[in-house]
N, C-alpha and C. Protein backbone atom coordinates (compact mmCIF):
# COMPACT_ATOMS: atom_id res chain seq x y z
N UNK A 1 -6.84 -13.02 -15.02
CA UNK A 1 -6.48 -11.62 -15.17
C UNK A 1 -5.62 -11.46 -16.41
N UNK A 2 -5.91 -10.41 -17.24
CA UNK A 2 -5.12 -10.28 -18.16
C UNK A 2 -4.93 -8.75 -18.19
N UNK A 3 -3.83 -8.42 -19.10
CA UNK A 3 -3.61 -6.91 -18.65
C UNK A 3 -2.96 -6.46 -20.30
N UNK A 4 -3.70 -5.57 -21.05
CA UNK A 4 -2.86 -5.30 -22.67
C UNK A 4 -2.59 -3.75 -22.43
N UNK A 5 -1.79 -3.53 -23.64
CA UNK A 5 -1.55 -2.52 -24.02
C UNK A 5 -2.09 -2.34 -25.20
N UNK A 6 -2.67 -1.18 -25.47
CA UNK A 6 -2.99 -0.62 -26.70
C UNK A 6 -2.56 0.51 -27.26
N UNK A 7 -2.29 0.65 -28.32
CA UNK A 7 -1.43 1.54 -29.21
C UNK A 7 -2.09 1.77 -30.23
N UNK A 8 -2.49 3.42 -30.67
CA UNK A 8 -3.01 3.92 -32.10
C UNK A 8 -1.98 4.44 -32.79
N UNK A 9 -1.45 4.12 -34.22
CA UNK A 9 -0.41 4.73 -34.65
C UNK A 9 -0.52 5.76 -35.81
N UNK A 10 -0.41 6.70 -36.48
CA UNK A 10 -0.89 7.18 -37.55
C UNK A 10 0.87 8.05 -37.90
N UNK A 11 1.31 7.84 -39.24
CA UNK A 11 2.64 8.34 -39.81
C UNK A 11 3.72 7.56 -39.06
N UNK A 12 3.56 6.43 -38.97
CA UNK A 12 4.29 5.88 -37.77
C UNK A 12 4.74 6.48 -36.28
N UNK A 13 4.12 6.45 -35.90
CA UNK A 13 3.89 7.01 -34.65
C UNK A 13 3.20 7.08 -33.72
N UNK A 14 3.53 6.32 -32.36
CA UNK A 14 2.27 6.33 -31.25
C UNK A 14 1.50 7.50 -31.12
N UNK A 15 0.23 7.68 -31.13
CA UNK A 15 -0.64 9.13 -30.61
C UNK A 15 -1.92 8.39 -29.98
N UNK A 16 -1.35 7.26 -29.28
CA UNK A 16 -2.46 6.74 -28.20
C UNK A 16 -1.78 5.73 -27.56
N UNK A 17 -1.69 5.71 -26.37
CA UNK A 17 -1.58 4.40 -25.61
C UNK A 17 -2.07 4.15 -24.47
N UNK A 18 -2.66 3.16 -24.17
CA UNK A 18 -3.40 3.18 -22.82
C UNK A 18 -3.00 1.80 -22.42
N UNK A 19 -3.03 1.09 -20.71
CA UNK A 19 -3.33 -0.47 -20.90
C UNK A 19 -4.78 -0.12 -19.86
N UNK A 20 -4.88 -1.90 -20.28
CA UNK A 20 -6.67 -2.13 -19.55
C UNK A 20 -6.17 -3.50 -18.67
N UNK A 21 -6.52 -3.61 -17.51
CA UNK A 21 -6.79 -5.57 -16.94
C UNK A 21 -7.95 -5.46 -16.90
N UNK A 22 -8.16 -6.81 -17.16
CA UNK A 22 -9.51 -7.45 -17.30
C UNK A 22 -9.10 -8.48 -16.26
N UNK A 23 -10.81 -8.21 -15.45
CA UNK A 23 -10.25 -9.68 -14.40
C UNK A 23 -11.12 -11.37 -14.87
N UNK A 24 -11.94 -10.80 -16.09
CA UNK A 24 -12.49 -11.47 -16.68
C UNK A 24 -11.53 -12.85 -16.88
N UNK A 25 -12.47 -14.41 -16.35
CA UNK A 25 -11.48 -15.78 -16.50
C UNK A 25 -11.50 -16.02 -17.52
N UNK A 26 -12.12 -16.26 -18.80
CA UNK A 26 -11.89 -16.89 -19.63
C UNK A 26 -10.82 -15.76 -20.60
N UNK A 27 -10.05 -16.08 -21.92
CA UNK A 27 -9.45 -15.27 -22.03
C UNK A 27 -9.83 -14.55 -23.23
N UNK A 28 -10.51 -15.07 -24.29
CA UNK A 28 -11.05 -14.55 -24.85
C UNK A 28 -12.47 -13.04 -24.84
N UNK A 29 -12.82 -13.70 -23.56
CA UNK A 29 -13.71 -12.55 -22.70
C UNK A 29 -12.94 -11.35 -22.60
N UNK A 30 -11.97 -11.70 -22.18
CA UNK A 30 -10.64 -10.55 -21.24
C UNK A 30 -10.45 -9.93 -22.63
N UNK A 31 -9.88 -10.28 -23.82
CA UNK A 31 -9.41 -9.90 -24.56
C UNK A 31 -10.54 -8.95 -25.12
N UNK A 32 -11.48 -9.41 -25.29
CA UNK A 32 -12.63 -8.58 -26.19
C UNK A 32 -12.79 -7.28 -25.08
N UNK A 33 -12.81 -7.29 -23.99
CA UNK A 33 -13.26 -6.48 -22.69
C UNK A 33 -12.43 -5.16 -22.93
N UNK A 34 -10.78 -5.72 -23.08
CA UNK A 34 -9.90 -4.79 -23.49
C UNK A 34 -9.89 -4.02 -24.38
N UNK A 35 -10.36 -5.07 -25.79
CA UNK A 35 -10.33 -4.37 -27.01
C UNK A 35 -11.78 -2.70 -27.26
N UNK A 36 -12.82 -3.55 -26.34
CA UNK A 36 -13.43 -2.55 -26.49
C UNK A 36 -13.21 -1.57 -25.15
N UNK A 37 -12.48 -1.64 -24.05
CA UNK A 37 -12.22 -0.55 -23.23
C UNK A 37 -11.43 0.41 -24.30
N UNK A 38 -10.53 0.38 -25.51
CA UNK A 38 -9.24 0.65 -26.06
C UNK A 38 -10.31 1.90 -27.06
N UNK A 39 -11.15 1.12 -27.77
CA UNK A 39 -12.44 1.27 -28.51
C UNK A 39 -12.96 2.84 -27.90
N UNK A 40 -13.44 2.77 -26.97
CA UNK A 40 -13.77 3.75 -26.30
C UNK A 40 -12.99 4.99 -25.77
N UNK A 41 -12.03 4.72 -25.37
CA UNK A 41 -10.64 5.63 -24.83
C UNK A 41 -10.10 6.09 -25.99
N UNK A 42 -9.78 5.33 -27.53
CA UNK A 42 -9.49 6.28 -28.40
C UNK A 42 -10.44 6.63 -29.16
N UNK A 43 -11.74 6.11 -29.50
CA UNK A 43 -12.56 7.09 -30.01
C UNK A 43 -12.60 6.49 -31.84
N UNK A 44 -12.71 4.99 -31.24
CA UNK A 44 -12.42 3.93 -32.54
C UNK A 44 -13.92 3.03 -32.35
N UNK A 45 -13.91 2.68 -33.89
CA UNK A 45 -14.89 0.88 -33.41
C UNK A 45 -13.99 -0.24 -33.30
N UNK A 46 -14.85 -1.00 -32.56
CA UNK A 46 -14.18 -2.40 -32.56
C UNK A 46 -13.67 -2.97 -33.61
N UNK A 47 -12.31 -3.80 -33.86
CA UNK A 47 -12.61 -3.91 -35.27
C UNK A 47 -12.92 -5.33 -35.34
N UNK A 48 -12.63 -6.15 -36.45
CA UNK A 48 -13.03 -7.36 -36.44
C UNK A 48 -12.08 -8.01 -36.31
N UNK A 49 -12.17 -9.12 -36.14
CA UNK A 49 -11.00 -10.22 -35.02
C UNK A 49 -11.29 -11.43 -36.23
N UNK A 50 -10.10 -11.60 -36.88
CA UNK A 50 -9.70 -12.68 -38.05
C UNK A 50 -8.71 -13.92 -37.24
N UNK A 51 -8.45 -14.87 -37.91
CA UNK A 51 -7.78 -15.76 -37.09
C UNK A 51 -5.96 -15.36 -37.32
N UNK A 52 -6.20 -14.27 -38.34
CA UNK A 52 -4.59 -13.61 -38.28
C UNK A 52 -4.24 -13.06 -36.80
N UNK A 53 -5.06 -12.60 -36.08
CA UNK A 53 -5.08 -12.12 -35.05
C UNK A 53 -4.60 -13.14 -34.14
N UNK A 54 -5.41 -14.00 -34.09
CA UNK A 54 -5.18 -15.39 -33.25
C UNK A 54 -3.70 -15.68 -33.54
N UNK A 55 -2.91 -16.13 -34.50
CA UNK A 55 -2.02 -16.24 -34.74
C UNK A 55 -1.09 -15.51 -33.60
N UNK A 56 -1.28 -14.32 -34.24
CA UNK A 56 -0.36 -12.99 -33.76
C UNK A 56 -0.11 -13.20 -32.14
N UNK A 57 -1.64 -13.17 -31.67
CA UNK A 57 -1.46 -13.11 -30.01
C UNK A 57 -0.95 -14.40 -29.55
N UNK A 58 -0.69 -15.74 -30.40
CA UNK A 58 0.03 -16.72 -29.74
C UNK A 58 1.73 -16.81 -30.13
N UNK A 59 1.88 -16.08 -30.96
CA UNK A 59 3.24 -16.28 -31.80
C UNK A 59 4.12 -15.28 -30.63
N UNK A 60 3.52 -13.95 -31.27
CA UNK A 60 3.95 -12.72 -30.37
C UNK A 60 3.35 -12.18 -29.05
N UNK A 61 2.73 -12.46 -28.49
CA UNK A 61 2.17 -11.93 -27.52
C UNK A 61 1.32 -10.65 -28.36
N UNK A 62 1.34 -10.22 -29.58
CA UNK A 62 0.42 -8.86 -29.81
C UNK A 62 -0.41 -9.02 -31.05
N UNK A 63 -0.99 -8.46 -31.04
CA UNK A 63 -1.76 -8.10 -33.18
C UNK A 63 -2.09 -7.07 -32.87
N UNK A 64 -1.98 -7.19 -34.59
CA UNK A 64 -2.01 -5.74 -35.19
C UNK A 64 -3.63 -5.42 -36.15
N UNK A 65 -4.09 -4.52 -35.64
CA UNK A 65 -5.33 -4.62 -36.81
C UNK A 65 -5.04 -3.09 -37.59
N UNK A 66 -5.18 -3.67 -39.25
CA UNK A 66 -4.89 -2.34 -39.96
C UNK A 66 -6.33 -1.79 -40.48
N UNK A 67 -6.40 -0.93 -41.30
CA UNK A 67 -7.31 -0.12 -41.51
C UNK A 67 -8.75 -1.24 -42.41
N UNK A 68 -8.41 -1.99 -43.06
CA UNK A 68 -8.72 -3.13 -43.81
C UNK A 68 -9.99 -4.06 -42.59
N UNK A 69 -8.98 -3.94 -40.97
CA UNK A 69 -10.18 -4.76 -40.25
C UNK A 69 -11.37 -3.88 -39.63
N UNK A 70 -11.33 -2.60 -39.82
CA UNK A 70 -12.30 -2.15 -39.61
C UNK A 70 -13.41 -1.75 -40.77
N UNK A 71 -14.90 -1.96 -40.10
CA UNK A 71 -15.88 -1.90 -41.64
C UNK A 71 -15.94 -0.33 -41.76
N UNK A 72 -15.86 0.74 -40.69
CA UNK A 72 -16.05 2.07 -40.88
C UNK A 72 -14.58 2.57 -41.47
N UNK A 73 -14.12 3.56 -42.12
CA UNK A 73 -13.19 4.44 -42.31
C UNK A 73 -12.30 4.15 -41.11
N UNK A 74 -11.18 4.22 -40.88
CA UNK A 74 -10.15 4.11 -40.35
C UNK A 74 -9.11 4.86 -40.67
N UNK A 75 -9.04 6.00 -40.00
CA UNK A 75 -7.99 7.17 -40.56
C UNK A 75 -6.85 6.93 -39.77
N UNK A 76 -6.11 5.84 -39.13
CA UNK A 76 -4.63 5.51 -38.91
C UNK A 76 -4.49 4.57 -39.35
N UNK A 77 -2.80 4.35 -39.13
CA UNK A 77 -2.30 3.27 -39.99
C UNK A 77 -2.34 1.90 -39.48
N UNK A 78 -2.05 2.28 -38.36
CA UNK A 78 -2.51 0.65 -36.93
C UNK A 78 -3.09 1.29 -35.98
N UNK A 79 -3.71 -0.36 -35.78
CA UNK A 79 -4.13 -0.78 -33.68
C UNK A 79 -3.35 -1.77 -33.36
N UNK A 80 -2.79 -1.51 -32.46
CA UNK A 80 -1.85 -2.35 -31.88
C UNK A 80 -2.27 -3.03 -30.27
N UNK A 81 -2.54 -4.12 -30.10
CA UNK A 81 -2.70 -4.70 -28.40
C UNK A 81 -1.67 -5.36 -28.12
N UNK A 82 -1.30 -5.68 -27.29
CA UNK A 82 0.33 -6.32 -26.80
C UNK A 82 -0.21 -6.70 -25.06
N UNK A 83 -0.16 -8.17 -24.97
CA UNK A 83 0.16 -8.83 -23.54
C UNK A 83 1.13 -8.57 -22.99
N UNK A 84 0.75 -7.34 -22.05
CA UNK A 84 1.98 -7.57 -20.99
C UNK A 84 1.85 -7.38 -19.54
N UNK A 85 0.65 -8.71 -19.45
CA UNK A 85 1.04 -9.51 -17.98
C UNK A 85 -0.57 -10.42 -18.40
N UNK A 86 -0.17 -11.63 -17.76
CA UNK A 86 -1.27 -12.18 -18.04
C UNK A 86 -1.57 -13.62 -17.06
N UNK A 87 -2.64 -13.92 -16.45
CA UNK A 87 -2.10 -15.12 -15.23
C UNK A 87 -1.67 -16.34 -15.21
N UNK A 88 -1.58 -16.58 -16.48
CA UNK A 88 -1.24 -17.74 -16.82
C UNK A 88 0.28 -17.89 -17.72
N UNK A 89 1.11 -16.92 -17.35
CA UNK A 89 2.15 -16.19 -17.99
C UNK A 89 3.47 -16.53 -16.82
């Protein structure tokens, strides 16, 4: 089980937040499951997942994807996902 938060920010400033659990076991599954529940609820594409990302979600518990990881136009400044609860936590 994993459980994120997602955050759209534009002028610095939240104007989206939702969380998703995924009961999905593996965690990478979970994670993608989320990213595109987040995808859908704000009305974004998926973006692409670099190993900066990887980093991020082991360092900090979160990453950040800026306008750069998506291939379509991206009219905010971040996406933000953040672990906060996870079963192996």
């Amino acid at each position: 089980m994993l459980t994120l938060w997602g955050k759209l920010y534009q002028n610095g400033r939240t104007i989206c937040a939702d969380t998703f659990t995924s009961q999905k076991p593996e965690i990478s599954d979970a994670i993608l499951e989320c990213i595109e529940h987040f995808a859908k609820e704000f009305d974004i594409e998926v973006p692409m997942w670099h190993t900066n990302h990887t980093k991020q979600l082991g360092l900090f518990r979160k990453a950040t994807f800026k306008p750069d990881d998506f291939v379509d136009r991206f009219p905010y400044d971040k996406f933000e996902i953040q672990i906060i609860d996870s079963a192996d936590s």
